[in-house]
PDB file of N, CA and C in Angstrom:
ATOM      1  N   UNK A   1     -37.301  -1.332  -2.735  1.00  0.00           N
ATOM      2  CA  UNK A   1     -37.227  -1.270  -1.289  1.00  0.00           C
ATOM      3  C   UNK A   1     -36.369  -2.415  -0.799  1.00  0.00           C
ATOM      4  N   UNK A   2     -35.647  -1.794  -0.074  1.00  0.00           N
ATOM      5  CA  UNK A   2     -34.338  -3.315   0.434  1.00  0.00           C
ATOM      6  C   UNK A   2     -34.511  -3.172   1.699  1.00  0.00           C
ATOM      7  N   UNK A   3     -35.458  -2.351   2.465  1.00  0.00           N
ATOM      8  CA  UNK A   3     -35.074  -2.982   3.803  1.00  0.00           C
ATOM      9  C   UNK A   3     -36.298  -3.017   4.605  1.00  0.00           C
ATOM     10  N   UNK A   4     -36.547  -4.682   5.472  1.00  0.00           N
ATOM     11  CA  UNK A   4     -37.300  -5.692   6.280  1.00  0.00           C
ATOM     12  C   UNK A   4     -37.276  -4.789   7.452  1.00  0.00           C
ATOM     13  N   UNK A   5     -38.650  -5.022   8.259  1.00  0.00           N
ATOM     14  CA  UNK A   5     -38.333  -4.940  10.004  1.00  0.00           C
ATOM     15  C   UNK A   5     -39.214  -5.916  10.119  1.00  0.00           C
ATOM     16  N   UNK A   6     -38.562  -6.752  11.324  1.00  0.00           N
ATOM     17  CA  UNK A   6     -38.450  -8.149  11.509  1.00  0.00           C
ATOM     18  C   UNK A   6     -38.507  -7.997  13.454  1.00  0.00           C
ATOM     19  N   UNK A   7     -39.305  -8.528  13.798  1.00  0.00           N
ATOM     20  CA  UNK A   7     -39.100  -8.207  15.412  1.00  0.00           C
ATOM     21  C   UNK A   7     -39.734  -9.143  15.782  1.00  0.00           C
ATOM     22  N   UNK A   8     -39.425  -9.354  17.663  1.00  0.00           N
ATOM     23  CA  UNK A   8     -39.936 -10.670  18.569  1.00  0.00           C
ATOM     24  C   UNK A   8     -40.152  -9.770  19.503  1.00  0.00           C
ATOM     25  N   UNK A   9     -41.333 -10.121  20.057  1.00  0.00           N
ATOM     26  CA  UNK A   9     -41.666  -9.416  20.907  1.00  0.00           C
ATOM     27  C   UNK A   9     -42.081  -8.013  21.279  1.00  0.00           C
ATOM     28  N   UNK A  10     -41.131  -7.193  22.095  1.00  0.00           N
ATOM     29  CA  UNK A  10     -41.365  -5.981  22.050  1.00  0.00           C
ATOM     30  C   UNK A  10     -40.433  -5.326  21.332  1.00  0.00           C
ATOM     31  N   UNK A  11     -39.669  -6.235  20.073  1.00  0.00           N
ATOM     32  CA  UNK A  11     -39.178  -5.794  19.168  1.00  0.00           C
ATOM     33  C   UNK A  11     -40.339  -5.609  17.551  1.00  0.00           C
ATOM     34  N   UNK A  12     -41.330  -6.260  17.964  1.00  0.00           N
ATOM     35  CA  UNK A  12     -42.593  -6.562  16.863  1.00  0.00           C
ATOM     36  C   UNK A  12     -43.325  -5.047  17.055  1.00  0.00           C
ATOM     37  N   UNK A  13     -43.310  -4.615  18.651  1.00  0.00           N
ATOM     38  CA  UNK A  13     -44.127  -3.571  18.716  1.00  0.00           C
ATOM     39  C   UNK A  13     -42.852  -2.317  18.371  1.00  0.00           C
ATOM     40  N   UNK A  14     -41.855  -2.564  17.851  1.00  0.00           N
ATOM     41  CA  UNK A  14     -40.982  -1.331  17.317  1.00  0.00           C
ATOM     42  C   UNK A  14     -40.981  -1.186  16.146  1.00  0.00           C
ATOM     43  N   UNK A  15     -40.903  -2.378  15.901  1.00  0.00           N
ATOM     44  CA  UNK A  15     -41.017  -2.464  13.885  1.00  0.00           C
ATOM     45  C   UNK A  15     -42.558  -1.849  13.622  1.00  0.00           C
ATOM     46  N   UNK A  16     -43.238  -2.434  14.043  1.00  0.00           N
ATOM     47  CA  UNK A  16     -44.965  -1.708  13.589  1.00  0.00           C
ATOM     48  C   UNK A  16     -44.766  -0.365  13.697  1.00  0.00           C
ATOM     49  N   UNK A  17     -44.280   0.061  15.208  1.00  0.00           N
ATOM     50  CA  UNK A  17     -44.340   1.555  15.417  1.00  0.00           C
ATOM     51  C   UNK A  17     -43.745   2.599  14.331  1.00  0.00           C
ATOM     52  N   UNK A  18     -42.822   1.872  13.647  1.00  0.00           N
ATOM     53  CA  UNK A  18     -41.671   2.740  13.007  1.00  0.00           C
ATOM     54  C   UNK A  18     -42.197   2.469  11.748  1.00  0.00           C
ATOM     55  N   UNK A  19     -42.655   1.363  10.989  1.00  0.00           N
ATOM     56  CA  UNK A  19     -42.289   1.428   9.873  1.00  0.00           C
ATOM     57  C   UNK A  19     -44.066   1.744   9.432  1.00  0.00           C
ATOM     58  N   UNK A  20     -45.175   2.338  10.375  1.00  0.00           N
ATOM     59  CA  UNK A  20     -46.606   3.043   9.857  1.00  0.00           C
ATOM     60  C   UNK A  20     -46.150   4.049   9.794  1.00  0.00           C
ATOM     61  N   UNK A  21     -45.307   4.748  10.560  1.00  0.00           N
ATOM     62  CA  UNK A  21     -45.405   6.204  10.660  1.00  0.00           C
ATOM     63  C   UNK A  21     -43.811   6.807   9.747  1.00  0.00           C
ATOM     64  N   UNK A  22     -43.246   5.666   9.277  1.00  0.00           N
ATOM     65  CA  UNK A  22     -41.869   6.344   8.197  1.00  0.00           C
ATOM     66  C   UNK A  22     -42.478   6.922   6.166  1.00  0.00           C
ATOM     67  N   UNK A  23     -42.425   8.044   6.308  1.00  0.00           N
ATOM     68  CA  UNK A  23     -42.828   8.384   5.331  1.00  0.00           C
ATOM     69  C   UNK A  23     -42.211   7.382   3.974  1.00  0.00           C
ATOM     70  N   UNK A  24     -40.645   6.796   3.837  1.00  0.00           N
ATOM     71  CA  UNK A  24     -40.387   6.214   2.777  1.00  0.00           C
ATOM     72  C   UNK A  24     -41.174   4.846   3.529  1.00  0.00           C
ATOM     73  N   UNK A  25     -41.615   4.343   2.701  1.00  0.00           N
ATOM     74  CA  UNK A  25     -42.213   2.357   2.933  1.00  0.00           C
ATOM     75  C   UNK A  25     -41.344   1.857   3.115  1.00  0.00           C
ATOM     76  N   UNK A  26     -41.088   0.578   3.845  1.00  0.00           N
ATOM     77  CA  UNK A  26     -40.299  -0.349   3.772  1.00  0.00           C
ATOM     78  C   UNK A  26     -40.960  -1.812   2.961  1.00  0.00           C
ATOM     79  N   UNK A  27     -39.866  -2.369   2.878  1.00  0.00           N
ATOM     80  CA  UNK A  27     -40.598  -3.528   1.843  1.00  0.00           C
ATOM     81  C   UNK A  27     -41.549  -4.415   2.762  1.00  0.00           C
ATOM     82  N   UNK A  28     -41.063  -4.717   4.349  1.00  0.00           N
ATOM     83  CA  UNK A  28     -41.825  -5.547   4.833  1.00  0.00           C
ATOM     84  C   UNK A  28     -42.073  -4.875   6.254  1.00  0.00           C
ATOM     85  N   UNK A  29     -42.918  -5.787   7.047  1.00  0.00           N
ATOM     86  CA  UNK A  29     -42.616  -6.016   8.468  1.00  0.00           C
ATOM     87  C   UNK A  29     -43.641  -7.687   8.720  1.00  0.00           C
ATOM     88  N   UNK A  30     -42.187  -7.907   9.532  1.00  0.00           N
ATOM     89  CA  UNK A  30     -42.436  -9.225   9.864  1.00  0.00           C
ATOM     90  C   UNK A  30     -42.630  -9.503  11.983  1.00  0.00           C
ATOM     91  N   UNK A  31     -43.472  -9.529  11.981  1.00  0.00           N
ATOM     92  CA  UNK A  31     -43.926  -9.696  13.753  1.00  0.00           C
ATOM     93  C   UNK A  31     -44.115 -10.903  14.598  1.00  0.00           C
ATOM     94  N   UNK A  32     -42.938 -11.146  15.458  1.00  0.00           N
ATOM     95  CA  UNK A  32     -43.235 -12.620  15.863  1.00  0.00           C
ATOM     96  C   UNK A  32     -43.910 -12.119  17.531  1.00  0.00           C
ATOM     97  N   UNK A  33     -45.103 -12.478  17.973  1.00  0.00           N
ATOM     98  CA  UNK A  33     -44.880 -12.878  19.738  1.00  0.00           C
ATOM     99  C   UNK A  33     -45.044 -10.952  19.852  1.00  0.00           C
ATOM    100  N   UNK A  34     -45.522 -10.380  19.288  1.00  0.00           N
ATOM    101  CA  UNK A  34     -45.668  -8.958  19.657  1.00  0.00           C
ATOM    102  C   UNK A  34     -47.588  -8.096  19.652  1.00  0.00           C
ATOM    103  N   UNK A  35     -47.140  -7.016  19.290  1.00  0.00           N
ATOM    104  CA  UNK A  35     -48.324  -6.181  19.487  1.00  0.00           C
ATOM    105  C   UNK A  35     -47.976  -4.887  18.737  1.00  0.00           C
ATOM    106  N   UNK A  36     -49.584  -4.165  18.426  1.00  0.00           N
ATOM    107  CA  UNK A  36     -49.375  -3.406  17.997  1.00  0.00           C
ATOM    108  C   UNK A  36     -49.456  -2.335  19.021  1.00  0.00           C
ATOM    109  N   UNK A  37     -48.598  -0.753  19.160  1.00  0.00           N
ATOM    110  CA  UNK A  37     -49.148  -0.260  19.998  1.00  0.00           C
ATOM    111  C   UNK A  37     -49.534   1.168  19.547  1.00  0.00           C
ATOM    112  N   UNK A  38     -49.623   1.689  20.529  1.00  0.00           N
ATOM    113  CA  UNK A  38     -50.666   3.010  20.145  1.00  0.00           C
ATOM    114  C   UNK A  38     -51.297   3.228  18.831  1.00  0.00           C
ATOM    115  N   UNK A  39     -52.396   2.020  18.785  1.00  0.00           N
ATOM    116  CA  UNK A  39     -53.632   1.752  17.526  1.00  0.00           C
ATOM    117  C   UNK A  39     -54.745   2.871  17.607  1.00  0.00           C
ATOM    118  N   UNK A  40     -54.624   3.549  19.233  1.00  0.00           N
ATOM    119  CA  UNK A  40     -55.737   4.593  18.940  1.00  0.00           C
ATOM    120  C   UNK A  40     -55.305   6.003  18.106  1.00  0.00           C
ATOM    121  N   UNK A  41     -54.421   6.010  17.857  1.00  0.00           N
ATOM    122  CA  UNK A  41     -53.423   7.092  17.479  1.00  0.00           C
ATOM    123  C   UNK A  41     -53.141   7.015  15.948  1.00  0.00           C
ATOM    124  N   UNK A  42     -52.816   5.853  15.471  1.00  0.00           N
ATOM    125  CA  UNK A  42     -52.652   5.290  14.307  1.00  0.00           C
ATOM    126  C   UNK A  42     -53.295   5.716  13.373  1.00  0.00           C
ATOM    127  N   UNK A  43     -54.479   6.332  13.214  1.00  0.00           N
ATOM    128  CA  UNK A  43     -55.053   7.197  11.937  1.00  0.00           C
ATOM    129  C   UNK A  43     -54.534   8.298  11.731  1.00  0.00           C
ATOM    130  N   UNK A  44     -54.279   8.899  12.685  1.00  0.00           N
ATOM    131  CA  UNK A  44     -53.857  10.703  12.056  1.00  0.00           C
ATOM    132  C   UNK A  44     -52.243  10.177  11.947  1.00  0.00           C
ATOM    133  N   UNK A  45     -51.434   8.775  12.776  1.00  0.00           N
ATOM    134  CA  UNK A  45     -50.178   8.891  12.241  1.00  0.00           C
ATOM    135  C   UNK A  45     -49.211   8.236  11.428  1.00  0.00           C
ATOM    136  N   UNK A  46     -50.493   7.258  10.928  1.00  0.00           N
ATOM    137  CA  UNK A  46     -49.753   6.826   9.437  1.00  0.00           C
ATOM    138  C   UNK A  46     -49.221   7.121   8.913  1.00  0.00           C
ATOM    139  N   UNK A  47     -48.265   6.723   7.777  1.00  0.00           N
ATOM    140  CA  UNK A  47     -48.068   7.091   6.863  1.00  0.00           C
ATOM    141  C   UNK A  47     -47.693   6.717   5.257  1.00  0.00           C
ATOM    142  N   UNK A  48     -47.348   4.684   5.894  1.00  0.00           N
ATOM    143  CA  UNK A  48     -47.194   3.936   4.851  1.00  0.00           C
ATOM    144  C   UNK A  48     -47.764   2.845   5.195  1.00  0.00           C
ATOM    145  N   UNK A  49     -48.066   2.361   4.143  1.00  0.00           N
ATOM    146  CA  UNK A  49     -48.704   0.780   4.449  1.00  0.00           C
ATOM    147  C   UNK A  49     -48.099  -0.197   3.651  1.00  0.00           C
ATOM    148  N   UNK A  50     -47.019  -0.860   4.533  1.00  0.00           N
ATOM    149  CA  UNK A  50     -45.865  -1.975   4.094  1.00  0.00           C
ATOM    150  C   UNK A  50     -46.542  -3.158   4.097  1.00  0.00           C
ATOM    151  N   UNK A  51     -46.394  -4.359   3.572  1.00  0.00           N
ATOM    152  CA  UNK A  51     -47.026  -5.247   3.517  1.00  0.00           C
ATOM    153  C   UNK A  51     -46.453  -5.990   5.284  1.00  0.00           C
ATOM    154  N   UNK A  52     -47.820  -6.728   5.940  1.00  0.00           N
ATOM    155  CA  UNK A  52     -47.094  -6.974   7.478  1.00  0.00           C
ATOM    156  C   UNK A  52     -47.649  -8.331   7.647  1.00  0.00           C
ATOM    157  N   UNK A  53     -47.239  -9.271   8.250  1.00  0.00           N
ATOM    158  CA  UNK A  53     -47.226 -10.505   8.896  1.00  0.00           C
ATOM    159  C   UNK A  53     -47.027 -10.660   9.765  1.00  0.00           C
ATOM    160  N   UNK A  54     -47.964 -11.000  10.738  1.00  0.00           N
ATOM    161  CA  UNK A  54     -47.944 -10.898  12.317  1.00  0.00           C
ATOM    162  C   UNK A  54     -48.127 -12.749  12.315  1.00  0.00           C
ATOM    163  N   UNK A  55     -47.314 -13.261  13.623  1.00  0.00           N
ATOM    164  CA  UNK A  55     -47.323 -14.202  14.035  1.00  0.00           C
ATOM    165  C   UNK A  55     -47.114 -14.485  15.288  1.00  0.00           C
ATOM    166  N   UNK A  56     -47.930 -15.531  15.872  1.00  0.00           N
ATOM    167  CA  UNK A  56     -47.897 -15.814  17.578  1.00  0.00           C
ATOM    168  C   UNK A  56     -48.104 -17.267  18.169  1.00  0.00           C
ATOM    169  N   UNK A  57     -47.726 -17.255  18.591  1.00  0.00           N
ATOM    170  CA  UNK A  57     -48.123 -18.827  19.488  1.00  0.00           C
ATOM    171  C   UNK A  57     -49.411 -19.184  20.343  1.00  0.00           C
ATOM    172  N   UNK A  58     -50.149 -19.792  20.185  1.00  0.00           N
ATOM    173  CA  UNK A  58     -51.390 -20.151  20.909  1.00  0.00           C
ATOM    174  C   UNK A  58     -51.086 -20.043  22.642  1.00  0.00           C
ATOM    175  N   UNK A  59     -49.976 -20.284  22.819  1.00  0.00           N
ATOM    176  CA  UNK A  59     -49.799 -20.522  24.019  1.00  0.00           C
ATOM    177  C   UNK A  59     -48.518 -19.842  24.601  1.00  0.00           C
ATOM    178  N   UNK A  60     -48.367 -18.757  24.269  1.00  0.00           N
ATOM    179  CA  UNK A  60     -47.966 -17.578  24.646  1.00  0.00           C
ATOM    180  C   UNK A  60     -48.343 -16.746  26.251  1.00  0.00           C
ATOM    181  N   UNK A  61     -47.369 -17.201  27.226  1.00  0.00           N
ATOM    182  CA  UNK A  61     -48.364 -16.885  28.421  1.00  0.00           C
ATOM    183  C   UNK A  61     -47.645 -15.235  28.495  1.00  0.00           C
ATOM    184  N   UNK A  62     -47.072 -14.638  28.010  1.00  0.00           N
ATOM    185  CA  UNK A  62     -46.376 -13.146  28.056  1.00  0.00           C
ATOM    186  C   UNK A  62     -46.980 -11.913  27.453  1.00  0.00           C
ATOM    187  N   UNK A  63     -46.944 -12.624  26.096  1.00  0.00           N
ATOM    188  CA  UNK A  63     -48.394 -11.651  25.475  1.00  0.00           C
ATOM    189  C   UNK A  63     -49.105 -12.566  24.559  1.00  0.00           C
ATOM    190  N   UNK A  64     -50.734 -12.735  24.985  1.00  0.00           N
ATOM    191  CA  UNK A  64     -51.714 -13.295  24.643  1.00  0.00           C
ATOM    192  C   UNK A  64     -51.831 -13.555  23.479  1.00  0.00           C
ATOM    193  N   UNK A  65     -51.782 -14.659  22.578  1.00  0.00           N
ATOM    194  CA  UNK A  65     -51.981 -14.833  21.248  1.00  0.00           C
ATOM    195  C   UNK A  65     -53.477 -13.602  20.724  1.00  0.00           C
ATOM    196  N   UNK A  66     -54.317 -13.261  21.511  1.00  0.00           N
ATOM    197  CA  UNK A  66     -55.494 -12.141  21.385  1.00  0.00           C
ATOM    198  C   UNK A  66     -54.731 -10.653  21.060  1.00  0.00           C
ATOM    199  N   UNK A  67     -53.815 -10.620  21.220  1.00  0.00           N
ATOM    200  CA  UNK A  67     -52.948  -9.473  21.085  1.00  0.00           C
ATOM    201  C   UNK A  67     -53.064  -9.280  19.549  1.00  0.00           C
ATOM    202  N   UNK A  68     -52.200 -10.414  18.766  1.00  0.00           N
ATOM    203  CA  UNK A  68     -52.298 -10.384  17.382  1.00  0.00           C
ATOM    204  C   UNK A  68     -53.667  -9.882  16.685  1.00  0.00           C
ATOM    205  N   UNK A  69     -54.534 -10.406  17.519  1.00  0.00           N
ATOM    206  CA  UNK A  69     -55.779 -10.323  16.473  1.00  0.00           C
ATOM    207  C   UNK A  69     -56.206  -9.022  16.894  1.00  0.00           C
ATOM    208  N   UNK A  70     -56.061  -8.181  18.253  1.00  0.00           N
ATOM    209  CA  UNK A  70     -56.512  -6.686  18.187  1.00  0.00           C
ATOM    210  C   UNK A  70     -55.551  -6.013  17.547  1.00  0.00           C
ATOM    211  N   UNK A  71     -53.841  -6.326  17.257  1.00  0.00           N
ATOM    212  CA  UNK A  71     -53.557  -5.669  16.320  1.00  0.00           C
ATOM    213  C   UNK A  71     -53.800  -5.705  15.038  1.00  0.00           C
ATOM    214  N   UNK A  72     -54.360  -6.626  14.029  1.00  0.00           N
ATOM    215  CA  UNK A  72     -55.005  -6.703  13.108  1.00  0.00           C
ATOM    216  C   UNK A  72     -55.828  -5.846  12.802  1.00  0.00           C
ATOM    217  N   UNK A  73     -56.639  -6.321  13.727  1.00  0.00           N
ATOM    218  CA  UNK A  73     -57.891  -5.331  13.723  1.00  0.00           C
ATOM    219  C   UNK A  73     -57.665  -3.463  13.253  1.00  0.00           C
ATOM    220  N   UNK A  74     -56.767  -3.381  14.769  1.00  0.00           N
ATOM    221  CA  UNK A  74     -56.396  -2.027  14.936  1.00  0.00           C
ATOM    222  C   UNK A  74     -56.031  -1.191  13.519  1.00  0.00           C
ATOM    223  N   UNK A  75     -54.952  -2.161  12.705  1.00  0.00           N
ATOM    224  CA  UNK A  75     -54.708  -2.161  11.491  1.00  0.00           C
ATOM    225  C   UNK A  75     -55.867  -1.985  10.424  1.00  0.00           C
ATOM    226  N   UNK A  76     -56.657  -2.635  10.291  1.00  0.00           N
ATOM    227  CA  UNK A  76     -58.028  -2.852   9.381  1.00  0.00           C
ATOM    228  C   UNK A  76     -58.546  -1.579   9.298  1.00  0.00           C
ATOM    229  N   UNK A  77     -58.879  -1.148  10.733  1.00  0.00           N
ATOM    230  CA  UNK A  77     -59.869  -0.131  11.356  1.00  0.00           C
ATOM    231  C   UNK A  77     -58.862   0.969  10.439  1.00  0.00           C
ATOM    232  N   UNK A  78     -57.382   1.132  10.099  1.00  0.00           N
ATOM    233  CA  UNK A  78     -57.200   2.518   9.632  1.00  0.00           C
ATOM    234  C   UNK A  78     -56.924   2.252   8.220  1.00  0.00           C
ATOM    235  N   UNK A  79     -57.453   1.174   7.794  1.00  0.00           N
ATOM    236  CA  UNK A  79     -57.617   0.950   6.206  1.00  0.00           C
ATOM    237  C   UNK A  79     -56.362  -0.284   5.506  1.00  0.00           C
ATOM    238  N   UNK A  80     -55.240  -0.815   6.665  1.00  0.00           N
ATOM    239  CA  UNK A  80     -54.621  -1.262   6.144  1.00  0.00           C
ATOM    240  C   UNK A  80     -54.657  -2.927   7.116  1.00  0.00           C
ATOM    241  N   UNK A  81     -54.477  -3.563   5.544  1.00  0.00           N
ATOM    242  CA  UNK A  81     -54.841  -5.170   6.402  1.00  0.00           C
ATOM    243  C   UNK A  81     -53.435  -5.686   7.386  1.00  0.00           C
ATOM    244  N   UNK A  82     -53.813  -6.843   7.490  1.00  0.00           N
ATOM    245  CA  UNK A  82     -52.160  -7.674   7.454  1.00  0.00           C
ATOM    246  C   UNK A  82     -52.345  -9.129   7.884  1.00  0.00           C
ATOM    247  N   UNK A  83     -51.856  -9.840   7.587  1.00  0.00           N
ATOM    248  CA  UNK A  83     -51.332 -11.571   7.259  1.00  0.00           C
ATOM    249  C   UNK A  83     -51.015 -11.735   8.455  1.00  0.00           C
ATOM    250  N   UNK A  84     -51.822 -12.715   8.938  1.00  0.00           N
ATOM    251  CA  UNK A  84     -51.337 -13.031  10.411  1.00  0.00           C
ATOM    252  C   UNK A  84     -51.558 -15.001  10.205  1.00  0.00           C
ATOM    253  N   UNK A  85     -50.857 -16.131  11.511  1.00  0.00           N
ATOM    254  CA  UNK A  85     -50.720 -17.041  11.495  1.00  0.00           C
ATOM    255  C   UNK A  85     -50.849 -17.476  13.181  1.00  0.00           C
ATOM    256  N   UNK A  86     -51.522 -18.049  13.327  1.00  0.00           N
ATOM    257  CA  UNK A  86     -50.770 -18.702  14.968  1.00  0.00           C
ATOM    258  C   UNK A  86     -50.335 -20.032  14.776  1.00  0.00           C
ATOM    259  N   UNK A  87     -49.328 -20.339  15.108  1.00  0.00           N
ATOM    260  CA  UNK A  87     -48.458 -20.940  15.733  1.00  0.00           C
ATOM    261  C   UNK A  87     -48.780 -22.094  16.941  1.00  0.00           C
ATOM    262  N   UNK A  88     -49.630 -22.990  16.781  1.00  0.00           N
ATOM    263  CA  UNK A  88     -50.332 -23.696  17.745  1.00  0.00           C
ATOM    264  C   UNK A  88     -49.195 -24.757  18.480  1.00  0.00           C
ATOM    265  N   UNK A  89     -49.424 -24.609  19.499  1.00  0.00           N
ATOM    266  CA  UNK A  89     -48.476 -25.983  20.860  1.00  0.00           C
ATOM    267  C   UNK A  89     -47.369 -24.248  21.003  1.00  0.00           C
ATOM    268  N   UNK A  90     -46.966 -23.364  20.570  1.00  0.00           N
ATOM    269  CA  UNK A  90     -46.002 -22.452  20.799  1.00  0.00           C
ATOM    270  C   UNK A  90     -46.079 -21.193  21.890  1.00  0.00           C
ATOM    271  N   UNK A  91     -45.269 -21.517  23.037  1.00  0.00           N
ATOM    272  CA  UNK A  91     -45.262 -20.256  23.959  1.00  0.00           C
ATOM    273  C   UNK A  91     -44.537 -19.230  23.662  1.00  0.00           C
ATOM    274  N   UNK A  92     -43.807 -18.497  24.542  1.00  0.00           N
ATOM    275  CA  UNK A  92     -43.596 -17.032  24.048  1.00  0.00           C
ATOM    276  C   UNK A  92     -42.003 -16.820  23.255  1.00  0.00           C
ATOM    277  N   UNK A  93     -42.006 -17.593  21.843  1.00  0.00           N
ATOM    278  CA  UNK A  93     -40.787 -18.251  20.993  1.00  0.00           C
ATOM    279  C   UNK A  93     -41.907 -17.426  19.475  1.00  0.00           C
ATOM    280  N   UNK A  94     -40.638 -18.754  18.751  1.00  0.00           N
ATOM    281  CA  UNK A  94     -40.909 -18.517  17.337  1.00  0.00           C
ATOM    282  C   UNK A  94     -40.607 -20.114  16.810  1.00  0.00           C
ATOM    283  N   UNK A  95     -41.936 -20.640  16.413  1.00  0.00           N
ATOM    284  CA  UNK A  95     -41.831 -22.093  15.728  1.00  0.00           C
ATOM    285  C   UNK A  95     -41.379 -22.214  14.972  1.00  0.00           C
ATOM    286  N   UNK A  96     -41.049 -23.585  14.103  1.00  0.00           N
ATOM    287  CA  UNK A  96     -40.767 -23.697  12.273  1.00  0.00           C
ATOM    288  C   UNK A  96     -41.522 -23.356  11.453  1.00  0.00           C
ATOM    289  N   UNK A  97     -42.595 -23.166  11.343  1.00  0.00           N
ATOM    290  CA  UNK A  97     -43.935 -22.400  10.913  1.00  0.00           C
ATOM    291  C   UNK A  97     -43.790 -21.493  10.673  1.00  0.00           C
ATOM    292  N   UNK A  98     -43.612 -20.925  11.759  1.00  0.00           N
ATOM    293  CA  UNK A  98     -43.616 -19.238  11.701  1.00  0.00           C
ATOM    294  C   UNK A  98     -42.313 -18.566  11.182  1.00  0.00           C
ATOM    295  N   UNK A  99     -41.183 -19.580  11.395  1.00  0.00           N
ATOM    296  CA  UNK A  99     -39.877 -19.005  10.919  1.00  0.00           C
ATOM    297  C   UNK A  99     -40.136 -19.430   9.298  1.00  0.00           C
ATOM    298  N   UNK A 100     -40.702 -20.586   9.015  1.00  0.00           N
ATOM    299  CA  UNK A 100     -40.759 -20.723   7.526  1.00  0.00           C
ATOM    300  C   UNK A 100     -41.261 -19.687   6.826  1.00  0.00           C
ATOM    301  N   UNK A 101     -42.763 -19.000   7.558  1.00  0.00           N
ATOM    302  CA  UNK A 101     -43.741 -18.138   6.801  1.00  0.00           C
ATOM    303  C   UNK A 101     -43.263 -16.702   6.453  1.00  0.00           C
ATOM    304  N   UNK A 102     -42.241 -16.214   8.088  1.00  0.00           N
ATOM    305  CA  UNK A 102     -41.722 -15.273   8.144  1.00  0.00           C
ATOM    306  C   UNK A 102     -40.770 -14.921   6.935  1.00  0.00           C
ATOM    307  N   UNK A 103     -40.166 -16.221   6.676  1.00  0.00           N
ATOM    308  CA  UNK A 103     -38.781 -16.188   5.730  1.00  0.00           C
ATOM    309  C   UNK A 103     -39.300 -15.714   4.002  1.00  0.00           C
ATOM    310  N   UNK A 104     -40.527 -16.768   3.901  1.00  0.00           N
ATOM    311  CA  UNK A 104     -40.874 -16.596   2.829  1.00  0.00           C
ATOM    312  C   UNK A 104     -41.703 -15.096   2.453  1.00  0.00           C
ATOM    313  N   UNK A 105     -42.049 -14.487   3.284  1.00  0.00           N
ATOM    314  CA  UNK A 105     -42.371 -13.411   2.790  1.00  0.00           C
ATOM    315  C   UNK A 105     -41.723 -12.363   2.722  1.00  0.00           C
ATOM    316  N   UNK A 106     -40.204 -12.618   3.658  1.00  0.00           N
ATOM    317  CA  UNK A 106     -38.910 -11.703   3.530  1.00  0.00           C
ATOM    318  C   UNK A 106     -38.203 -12.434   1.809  1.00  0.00           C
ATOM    319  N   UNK A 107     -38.420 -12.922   1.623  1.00  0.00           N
ATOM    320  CA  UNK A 107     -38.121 -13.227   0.627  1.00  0.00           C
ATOM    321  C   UNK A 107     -38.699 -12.749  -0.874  1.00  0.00           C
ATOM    322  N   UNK A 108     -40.188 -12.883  -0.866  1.00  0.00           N
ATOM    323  CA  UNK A 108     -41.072 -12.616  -1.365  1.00  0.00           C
ATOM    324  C   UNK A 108     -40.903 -10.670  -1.499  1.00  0.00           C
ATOM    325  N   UNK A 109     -40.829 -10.365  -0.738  1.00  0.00           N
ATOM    326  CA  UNK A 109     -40.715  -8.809  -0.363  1.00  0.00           C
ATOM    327  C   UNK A 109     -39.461  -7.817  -0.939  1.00  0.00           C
ATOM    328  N   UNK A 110     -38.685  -9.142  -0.438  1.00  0.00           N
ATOM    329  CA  UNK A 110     -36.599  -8.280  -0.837  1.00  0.00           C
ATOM    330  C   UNK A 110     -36.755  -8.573  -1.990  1.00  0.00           C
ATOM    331  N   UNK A 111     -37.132  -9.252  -2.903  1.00  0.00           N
ATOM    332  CA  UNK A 111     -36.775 -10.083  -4.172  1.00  0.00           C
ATOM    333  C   UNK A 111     -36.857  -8.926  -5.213  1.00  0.00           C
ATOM    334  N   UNK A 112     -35.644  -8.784  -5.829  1.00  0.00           N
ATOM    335  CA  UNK A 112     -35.745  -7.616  -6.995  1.00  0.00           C
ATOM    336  C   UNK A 112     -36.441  -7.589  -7.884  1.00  0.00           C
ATOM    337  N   UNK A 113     -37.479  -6.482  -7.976  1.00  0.00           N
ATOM    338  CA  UNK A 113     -38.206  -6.877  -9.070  1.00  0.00           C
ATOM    339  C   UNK A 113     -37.869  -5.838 -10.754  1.00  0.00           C
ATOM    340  N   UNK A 114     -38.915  -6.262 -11.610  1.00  0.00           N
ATOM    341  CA  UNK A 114     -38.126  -5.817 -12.949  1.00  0.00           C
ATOM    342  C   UNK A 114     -37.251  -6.150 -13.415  1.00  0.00           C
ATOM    343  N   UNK A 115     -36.772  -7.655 -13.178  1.00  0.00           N
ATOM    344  CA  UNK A 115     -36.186  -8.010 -13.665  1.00  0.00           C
ATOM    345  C   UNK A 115     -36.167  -9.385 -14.508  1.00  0.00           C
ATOM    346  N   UNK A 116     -35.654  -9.330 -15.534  1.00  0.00           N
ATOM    347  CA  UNK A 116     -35.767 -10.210 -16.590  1.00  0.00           C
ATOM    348  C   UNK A 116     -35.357 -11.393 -16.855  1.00  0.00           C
ATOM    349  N   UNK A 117     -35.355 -12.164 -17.020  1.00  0.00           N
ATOM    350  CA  UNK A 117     -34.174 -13.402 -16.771  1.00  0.00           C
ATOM    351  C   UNK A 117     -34.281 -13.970 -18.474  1.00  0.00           C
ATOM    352  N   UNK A 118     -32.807 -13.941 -19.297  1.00  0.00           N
ATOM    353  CA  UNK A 118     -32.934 -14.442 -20.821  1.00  0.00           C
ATOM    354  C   UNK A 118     -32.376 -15.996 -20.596  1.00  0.00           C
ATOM    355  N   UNK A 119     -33.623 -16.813 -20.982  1.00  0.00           N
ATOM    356  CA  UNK A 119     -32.763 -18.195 -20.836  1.00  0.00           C
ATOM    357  C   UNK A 119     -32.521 -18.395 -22.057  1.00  0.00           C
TER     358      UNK A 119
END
């Protein structure tokens, strides 16, 4: 799988939207400062469960750092987890934290696997 969705904001609630309900998986989704949306819906329209990392700022006055954690939830409730972080002193951005955590699991995710290395 080579390809990330990576979003801020109400770009977080596009990547979720798209990449539960795309029959091929994607390797990741990475969520800064967003939400999940239509979670009541989300059981009958699953369809993959990509590994996801949600992240937010404590102090987010646009959308509520509480956002993250009902999308979690929302997530849980249809069988699939996800990795979440807040971002504390951070309003409605993306910290070094969160850009570090984000990176490393785009990393972690793209990284080819099966492969051998002869030293």
């Amino acid at each position: 799988r080579s390809l990330a969705l990576v979003g801020f904001s109400q770009g977080t609630m596009m990547a979720l939207h798209v990449a539960l309900r795309r029959q091929r998986q994607v390797a990741a989704v990475v969520g800064f400062s967003g939400a999940l949306v239509g979670g009541a819906r989300l059981k009958e329209e699953i369809r993959s469960k990509p590994p996801v990392l949600l992240i937010h700022g404590d102090r987010d006055p646009t959308i509520p750092v509480t956002a993250m954690f009902d999308s979690a939830e929302a997530l849980a409730a249809v069988g699939h987890g996800a990795q979440w972080h807040v971002s504390y002193g951070v309003p409605h951005s993306i910290g070094p934290d969160g850009l570090e955590l984000g990176g490393a699991m785009l990393a972690n995710c793209l990284k080819p696997r099966g492969i051998v290395s002869a030293s």
